[in-house]
Protein backbone atom coordinates (compact mmCIF):
# COMPACT_ATOMS: atom_id res chain seq x y z
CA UNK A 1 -54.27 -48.35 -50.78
CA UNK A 2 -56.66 -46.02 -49.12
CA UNK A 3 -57.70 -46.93 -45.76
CA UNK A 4 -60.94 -45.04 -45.82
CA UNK A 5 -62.80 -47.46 -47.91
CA UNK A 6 -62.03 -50.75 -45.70
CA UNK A 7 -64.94 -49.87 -43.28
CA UNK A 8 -64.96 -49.48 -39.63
CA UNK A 9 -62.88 -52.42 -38.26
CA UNK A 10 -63.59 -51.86 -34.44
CA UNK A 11 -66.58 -52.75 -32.21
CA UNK A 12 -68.15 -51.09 -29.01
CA UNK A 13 -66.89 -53.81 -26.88
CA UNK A 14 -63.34 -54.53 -28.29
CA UNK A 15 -60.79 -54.96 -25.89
CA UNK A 16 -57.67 -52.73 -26.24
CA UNK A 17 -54.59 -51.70 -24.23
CA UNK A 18 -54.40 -48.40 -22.50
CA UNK A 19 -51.46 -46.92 -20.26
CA UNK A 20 -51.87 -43.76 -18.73
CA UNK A 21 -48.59 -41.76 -18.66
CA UNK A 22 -46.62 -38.96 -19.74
CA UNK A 23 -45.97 -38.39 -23.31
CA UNK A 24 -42.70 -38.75 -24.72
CA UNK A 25 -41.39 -35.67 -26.58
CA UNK A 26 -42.16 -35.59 -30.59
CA UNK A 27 -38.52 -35.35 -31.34
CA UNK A 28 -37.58 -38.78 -29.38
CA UNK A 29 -36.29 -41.31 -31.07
CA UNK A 30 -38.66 -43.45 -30.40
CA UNK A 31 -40.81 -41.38 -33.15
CA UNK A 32 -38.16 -40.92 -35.69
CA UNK A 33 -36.19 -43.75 -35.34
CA UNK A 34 -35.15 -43.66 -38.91
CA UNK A 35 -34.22 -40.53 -39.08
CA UNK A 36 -31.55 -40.00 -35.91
CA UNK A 37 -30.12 -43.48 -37.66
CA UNK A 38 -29.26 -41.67 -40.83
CA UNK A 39 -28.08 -38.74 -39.12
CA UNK A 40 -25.40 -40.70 -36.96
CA UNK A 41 -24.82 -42.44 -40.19
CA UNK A 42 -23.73 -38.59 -41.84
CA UNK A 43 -22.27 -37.99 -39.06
CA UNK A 44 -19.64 -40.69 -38.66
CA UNK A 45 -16.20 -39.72 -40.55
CA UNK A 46 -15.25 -42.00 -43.25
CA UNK A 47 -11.85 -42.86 -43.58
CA UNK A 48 -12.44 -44.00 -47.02
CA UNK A 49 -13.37 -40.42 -48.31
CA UNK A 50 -11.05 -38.43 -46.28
CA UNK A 51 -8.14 -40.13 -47.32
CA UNK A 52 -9.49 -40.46 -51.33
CA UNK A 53 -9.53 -36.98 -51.12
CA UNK A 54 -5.89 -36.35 -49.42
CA UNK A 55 -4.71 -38.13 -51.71
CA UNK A 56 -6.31 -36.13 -55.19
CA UNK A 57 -5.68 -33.02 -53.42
CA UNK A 58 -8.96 -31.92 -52.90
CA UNK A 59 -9.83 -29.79 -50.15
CA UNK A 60 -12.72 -31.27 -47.76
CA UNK A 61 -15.00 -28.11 -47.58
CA UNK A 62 -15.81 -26.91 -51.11
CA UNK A 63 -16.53 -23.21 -50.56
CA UNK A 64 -15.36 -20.16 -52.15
CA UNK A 65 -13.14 -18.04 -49.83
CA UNK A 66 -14.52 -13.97 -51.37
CA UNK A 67 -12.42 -12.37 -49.01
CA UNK A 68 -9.10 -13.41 -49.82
């Protein structure tokens, strides 16, 4: 839905919170809480995969060695 066409929704003499203080940085995690949660979440070793893996044989790091 687009907000533009719901009309003004405040008043001259609303009442409203305001605290005067320093910003937090952008990249807090306050501000992208989602996002630090996934990256913890890539971060974390699975046992599952690593030992799935071990036990086909795979390697973990799928890469090409050219120089060998």
């Amino acid at each position: 839905w687009n907000y533009n066409f719901m009309g003004i929704k405040h008043k001259a003499d609303m009442e409203y919170k305001l605290v005067v203080d320093n910003p937090i940085d952008f990249y807090h995690e306050f501000h992208r809480r989602s996002h630090h949660l996934n990256f913890a979440e890539s971060l974390a070793p699975s046992s599952n995969s690593l030992a799935a893996d071990q036990r086909e044989g795979t390697t973990i790091a799928d890469r090409e060695d050219v120089l060998a």
